[in-house]
N, C-alpha and C. Protein backbone atom coordinates (compact mmCIF):
# COMPACT_ATOMS: atom_id res chain seq x y z
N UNK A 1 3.43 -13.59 -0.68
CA UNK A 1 3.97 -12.43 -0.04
C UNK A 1 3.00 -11.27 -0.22
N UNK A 2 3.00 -10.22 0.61
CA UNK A 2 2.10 -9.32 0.95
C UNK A 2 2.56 -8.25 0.33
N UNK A 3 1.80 -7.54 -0.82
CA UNK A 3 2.01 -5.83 -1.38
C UNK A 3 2.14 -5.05 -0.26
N UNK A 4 2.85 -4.17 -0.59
CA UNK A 4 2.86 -3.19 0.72
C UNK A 4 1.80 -2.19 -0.17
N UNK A 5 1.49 -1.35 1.12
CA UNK A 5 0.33 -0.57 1.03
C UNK A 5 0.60 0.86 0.49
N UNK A 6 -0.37 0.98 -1.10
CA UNK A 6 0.44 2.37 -1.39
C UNK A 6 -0.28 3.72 -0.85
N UNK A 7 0.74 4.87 -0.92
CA UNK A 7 0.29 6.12 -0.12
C UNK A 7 -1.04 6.53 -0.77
N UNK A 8 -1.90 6.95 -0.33
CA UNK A 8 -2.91 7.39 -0.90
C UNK A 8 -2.81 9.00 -1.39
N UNK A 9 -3.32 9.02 -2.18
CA UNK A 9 -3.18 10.64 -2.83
C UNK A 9 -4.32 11.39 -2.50
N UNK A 10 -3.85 12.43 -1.79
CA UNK A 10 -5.16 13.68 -1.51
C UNK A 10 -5.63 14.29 -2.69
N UNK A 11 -6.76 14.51 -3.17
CA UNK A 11 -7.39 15.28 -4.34
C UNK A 11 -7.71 16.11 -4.04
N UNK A 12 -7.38 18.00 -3.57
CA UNK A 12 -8.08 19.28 -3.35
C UNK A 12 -8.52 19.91 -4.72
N UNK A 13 -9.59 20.34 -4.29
CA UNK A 13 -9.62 21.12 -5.17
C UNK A 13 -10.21 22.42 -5.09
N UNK A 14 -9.36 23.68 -5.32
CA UNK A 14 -9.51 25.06 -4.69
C UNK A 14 -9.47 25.27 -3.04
N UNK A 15 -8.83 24.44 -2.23
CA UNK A 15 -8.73 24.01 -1.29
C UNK A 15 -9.68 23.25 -0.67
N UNK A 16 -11.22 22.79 -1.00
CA UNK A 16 -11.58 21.66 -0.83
C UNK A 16 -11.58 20.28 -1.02
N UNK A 17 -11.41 19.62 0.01
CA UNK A 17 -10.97 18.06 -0.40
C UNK A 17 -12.14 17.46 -1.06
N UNK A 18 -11.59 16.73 -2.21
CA UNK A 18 -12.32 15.90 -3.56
C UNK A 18 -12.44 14.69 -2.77
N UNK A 19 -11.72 14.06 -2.50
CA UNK A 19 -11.77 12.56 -2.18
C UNK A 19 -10.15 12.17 -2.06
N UNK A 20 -9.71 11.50 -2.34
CA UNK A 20 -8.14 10.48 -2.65
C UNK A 20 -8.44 9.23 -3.41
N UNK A 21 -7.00 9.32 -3.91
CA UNK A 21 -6.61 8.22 -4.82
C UNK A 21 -5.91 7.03 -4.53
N UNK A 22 -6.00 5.85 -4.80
CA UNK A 22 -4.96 4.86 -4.20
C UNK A 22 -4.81 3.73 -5.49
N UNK A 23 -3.57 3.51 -5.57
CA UNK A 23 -2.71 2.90 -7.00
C UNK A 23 -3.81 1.30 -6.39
N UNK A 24 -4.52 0.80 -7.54
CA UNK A 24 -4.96 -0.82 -7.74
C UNK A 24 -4.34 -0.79 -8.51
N UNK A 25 -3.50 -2.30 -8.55
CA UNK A 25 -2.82 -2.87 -9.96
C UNK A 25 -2.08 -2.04 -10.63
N UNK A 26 -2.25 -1.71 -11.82
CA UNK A 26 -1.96 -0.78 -13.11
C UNK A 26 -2.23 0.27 -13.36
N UNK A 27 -3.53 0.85 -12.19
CA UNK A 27 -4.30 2.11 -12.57
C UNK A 27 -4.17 2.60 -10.70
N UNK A 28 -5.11 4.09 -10.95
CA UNK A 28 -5.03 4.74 -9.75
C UNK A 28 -7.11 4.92 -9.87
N UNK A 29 -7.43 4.64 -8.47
CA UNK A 29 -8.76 4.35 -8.19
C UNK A 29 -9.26 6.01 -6.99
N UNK A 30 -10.25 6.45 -7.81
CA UNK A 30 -10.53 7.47 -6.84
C UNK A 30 -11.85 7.04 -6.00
N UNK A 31 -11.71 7.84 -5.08
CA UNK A 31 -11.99 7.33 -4.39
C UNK A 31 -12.66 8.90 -3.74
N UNK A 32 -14.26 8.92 -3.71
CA UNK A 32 -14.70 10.52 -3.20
C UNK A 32 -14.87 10.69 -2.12
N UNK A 33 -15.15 11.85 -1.69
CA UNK A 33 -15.05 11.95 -0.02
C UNK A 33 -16.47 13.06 -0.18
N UNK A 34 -16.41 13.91 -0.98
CA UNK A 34 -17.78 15.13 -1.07
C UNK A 34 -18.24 14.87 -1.97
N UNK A 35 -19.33 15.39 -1.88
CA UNK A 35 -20.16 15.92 -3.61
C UNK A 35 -19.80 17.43 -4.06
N UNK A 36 -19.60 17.53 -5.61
CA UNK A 36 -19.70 16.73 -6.39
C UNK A 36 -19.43 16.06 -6.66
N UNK A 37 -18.00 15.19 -5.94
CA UNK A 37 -17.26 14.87 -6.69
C UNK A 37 -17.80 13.11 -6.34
N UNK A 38 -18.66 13.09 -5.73
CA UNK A 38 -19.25 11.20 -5.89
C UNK A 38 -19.19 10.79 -6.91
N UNK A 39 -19.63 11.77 -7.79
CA UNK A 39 -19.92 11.13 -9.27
C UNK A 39 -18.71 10.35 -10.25
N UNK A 40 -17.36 10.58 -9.82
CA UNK A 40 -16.26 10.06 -10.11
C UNK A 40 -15.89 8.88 -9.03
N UNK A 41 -16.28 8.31 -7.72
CA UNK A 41 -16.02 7.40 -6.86
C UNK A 41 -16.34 6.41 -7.85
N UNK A 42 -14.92 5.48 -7.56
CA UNK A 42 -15.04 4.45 -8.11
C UNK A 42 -13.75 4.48 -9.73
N UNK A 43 -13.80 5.75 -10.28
CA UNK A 43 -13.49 5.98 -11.43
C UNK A 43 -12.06 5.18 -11.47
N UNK A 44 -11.11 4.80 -12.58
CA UNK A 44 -9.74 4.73 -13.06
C UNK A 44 -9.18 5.50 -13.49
N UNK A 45 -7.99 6.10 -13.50
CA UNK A 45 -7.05 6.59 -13.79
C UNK A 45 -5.73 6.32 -14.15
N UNK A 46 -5.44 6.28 -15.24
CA UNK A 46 -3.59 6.26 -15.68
C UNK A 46 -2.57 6.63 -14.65
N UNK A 47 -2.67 8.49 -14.48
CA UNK A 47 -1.88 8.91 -13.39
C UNK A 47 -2.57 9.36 -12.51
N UNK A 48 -2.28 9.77 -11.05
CA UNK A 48 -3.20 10.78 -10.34
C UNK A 48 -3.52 11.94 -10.60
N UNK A 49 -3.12 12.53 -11.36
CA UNK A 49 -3.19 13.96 -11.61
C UNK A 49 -4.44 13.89 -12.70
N UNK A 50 -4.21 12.80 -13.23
CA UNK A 50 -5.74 13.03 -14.35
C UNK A 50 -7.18 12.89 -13.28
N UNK A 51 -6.85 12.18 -11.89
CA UNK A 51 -8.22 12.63 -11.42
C UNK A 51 -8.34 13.60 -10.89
N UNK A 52 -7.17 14.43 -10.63
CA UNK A 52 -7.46 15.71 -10.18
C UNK A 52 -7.83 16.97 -11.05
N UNK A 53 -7.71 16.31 -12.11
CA UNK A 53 -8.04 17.16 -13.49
C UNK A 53 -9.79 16.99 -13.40
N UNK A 54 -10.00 15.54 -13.69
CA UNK A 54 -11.66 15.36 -13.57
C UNK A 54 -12.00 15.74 -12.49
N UNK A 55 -11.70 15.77 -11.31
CA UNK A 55 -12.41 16.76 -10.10
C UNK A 55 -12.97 18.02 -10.11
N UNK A 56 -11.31 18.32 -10.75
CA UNK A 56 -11.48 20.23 -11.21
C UNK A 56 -12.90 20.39 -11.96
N UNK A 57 -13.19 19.60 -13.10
CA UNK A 57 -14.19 19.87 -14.43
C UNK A 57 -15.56 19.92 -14.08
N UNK A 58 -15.65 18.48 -12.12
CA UNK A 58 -16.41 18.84 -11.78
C UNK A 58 -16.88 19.68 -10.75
N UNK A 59 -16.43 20.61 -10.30
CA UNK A 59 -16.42 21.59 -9.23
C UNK A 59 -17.10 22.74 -10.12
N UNK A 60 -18.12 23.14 -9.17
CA UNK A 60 -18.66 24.23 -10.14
C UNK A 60 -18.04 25.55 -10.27
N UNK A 61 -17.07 25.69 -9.25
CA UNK A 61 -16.32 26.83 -9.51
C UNK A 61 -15.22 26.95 -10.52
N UNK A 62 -14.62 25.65 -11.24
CA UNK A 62 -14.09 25.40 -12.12
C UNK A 62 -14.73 25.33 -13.67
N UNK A 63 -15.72 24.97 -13.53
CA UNK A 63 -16.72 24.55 -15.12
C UNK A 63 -16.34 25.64 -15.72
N UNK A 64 -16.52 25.47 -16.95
CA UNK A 64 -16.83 26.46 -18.08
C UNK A 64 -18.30 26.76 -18.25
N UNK A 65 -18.64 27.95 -18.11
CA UNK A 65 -19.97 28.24 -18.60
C UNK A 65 -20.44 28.06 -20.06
N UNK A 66 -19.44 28.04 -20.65
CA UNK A 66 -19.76 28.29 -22.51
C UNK A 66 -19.99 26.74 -23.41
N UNK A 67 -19.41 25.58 -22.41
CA UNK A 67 -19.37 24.13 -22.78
C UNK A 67 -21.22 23.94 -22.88
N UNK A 68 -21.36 22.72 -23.78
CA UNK A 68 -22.66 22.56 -23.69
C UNK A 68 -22.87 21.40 -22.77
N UNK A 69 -22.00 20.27 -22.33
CA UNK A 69 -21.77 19.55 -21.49
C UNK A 69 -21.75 19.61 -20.50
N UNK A 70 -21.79 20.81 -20.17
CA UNK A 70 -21.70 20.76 -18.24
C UNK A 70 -20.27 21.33 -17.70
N UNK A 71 -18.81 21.24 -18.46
CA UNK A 71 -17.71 20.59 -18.20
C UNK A 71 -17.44 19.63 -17.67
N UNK A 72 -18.45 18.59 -18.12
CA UNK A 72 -17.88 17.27 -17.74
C UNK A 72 -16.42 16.61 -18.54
N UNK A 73 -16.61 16.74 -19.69
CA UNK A 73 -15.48 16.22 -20.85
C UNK A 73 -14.01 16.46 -20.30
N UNK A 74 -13.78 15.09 -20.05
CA UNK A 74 -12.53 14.86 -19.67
C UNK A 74 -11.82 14.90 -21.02
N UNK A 75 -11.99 15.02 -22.10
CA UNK A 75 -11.36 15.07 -23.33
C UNK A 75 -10.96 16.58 -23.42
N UNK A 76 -11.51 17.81 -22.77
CA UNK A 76 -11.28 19.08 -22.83
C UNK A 76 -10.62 19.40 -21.62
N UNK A 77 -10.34 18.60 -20.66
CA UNK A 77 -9.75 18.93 -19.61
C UNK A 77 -8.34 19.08 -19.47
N UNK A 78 -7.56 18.50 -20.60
CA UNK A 78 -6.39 18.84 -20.28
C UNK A 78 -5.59 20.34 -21.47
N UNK A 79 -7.09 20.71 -21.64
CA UNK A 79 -6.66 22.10 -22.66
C UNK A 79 -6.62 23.05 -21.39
N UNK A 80 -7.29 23.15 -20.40
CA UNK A 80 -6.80 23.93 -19.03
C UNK A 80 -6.01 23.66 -18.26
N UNK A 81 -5.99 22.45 -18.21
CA UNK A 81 -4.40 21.86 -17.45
C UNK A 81 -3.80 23.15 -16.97
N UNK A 82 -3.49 24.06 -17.83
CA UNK A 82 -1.74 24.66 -17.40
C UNK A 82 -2.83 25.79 -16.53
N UNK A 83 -3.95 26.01 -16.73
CA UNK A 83 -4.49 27.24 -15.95
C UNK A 83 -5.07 26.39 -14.44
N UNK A 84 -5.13 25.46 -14.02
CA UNK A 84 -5.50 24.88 -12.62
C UNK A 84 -4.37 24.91 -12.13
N UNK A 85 -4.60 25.24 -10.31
CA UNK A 85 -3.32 25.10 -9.67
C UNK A 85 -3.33 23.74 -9.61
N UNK A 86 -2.46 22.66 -9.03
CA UNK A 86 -2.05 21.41 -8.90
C UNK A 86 -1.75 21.23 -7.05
């Protein structure tokens, strides 16, 4: 029998589109549409919202200037959580 096909999730970010997400298996698969955000095509995700978190970190209008990383660190990304719109 045939999975039905799940909705795909739009990723904006600051009103430019990141790419979308679409549920494989157990996880959610992004999937990029611009740069920067290629650099995550391909990536896994738990929920969708965590790739819209890693999108944010990479958008340069989002970064932190003061990180020595770039704001890449998805490990610091959900200390802004509550300050990104969704």
């Amino acid at each position: 029998m045939m999975q039905p096909i799940a909705e795909p999730f739009v990723v904006e970010v600051w009103g430019k589109l990141a790419g979308v997400v679409l549920k494989e298996g157990g996880a959610f698969r992004f999937h990029a549409v611009a740069p920067p955000f290629r650099e995550l095509d391909g990536a896994e995700f738990s929920i969708p919202g965590f790739a819209r978190l890693a999108a944010a970190r990479l958008d340069p209008h989002t970064r932190d200037p003061h990180t020595l990383d770039g704001g890449r660190s998805l490990g610091s990304a959900s200390h802004s959580a509550s300050s990104l719109p969704l």
